[in-house]
C-alpha atoms as a PDB file:
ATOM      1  CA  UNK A   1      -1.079  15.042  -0.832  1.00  0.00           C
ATOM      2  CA  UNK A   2      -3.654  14.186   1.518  1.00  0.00           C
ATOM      3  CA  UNK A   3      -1.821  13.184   5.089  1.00  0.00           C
ATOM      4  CA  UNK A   4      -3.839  11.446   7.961  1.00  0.00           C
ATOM      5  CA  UNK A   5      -2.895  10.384  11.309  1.00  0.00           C
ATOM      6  CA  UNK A   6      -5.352   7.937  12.850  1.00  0.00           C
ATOM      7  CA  UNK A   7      -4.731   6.653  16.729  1.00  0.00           C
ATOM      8  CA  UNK A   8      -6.844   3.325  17.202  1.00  0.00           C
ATOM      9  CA  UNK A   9      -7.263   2.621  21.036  1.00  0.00           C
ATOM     10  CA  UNK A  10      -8.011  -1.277  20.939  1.00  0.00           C
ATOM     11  CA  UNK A  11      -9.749  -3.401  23.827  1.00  0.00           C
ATOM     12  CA  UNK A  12      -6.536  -5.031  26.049  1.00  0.00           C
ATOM     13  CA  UNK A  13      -7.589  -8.371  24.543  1.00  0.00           C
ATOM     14  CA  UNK A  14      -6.692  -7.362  21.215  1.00  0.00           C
ATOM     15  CA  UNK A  15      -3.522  -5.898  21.500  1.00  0.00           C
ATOM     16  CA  UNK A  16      -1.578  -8.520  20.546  1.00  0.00           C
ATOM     17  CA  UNK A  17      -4.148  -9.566  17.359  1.00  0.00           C
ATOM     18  CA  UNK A  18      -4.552  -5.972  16.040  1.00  0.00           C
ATOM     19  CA  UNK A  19      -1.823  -6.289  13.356  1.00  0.00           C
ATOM     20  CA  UNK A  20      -2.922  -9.436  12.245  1.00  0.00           C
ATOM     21  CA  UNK A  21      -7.165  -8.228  12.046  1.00  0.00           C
ATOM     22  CA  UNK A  22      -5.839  -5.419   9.917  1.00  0.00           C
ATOM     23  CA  UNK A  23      -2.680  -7.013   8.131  1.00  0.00           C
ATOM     24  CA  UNK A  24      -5.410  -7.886   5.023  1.00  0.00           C
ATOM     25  CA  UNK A  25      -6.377  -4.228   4.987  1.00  0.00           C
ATOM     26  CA  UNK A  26      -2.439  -2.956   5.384  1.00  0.00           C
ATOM     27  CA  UNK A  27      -1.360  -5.168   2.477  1.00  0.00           C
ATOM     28  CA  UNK A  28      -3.993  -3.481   0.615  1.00  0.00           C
ATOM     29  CA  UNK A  29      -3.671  -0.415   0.696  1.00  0.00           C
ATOM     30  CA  UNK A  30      -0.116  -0.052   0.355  1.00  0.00           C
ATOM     31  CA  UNK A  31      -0.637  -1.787  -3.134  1.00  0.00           C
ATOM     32  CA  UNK A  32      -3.019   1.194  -4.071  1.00  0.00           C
ATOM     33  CA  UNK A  33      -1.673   3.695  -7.187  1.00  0.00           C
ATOM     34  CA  UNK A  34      -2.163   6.385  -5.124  1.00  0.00           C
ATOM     35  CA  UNK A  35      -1.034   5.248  -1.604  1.00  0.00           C
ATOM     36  CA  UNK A  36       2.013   7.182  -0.949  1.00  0.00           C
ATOM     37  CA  UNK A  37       2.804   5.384   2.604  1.00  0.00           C
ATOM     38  CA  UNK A  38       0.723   3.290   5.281  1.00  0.00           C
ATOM     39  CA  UNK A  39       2.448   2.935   8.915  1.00  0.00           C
ATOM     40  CA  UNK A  40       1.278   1.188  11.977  1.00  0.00           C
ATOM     41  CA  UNK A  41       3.208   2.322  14.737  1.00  0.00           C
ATOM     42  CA  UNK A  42       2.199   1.372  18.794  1.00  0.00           C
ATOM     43  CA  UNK A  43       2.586   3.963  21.699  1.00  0.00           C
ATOM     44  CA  UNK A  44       5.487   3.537  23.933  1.00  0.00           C
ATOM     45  CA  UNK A  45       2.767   5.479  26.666  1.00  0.00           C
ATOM     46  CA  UNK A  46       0.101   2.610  26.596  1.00  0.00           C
ATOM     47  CA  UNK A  47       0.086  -0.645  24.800  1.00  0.00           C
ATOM     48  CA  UNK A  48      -3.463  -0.642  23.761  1.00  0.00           C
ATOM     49  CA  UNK A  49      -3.072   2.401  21.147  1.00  0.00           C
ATOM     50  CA  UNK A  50      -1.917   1.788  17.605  1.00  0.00           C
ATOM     51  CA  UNK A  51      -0.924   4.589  15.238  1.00  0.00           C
ATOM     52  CA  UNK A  52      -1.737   5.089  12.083  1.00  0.00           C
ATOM     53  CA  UNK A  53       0.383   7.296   9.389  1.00  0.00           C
ATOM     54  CA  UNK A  54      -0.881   6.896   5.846  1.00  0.00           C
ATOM     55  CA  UNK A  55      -0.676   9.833   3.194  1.00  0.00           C
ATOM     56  CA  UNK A  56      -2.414   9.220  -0.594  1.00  0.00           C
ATOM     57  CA  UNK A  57      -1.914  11.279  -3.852  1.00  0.00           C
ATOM     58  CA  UNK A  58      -4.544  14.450  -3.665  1.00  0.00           C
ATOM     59  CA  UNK A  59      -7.055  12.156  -6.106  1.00  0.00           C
ATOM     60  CA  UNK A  60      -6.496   9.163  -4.413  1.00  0.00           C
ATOM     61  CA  UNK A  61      -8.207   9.214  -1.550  1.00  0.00           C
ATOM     62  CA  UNK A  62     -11.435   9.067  -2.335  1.00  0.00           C
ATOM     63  CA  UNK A  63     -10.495   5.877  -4.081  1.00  0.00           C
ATOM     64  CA  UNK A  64      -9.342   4.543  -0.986  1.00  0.00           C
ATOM     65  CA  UNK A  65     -12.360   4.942   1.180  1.00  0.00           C
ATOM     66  CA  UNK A  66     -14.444   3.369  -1.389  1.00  0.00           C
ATOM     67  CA  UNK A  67     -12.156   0.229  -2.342  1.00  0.00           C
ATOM     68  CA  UNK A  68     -13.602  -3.524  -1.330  1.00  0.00           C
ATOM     69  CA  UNK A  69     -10.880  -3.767   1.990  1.00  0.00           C
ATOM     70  CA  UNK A  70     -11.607  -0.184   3.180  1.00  0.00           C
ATOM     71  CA  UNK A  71     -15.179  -1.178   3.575  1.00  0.00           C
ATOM     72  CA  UNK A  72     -14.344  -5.196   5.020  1.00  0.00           C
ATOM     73  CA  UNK A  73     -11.546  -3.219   7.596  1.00  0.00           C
ATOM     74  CA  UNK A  74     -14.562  -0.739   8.630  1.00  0.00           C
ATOM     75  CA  UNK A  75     -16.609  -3.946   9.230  1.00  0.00           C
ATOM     76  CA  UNK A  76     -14.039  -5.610  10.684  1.00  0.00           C
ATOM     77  CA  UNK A  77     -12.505  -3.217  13.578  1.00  0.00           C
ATOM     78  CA  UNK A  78     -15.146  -2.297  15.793  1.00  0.00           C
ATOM     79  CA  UNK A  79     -14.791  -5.631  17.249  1.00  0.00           C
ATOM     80  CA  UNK A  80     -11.422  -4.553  18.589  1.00  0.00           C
ATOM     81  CA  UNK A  81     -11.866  -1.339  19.426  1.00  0.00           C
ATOM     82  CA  UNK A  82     -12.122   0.701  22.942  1.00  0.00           C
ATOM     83  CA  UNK A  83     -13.813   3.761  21.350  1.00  0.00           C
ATOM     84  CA  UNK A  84     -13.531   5.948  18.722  1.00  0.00           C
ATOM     85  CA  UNK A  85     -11.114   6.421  16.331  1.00  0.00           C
ATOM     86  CA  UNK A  86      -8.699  10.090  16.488  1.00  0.00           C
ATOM     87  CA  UNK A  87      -7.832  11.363  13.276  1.00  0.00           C
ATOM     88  CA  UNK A  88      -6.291  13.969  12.088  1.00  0.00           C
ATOM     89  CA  UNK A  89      -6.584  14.439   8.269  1.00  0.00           C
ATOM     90  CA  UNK A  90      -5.054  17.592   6.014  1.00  0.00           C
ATOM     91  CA  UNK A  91      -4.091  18.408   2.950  1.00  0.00           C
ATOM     92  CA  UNK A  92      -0.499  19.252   2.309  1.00  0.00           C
ATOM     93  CA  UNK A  93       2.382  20.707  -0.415  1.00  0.00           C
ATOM     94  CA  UNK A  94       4.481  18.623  -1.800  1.00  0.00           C
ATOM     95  CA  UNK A  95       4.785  14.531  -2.173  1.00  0.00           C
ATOM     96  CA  UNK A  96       6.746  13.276   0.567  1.00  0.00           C
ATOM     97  CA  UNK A  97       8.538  13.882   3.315  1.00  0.00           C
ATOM     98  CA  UNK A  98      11.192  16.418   3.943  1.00  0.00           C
ATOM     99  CA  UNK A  99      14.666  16.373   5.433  1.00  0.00           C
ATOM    100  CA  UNK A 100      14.629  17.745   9.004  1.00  0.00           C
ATOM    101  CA  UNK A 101      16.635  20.916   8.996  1.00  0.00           C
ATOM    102  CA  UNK A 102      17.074  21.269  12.778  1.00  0.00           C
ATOM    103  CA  UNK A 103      18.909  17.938  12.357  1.00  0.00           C
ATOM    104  CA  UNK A 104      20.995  16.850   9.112  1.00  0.00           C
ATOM    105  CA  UNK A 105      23.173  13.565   9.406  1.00  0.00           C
END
């Protein structure tokens, strides 16, 4: 699977709207074949940085950056943002994600 980690650092006016600018792009691409997951989560450290967990079938990623909403979100976040995107993007065994051994309920 291909696993990326993107952290969005959005102006201090938008931090309350950044959901909703990319809820259209969210909806989306968790409707994609190959879209495995797609999680916004917000820092507890600063309010103004969203993270991003999304993970897509090995072949299915290259479908995603070339869909129709891919391209509008592209268009449609630099509005928001502070600077530049962070990503980290790999590609990993398996399908989904493991049990944590160091800690089994």
């Amino acid at each position: 699977m291909i696993f990326i980690v993107v952290k969005f650092k959005v102006k201090p006016d938008w931090s309350e709207r950044w959901l909703g600018l990319v809820d259209s792009f969210t909806k989306a691409t968790r409707e994609e074949p190959g879209n495995l997951w797609f999680d916004w989560s917000r820092s507890v450290d600063d309010p103004n940085e969203f993270v991003l967990v999304e993970a897509f079938k090995d072949d299915a990623a290259g479908d995603h950056v070339n869909s129709a909403h891919f391209k509008q979100a592209m268009a449609d976040m630099p509005q928001a943002l502070a600077e530049t995107p962070r990503i980290i993007s790999r590609q990993l065994d398996g399908d989904g994600w493991d049990r944590m051994g160091e800690l089994t309920i």
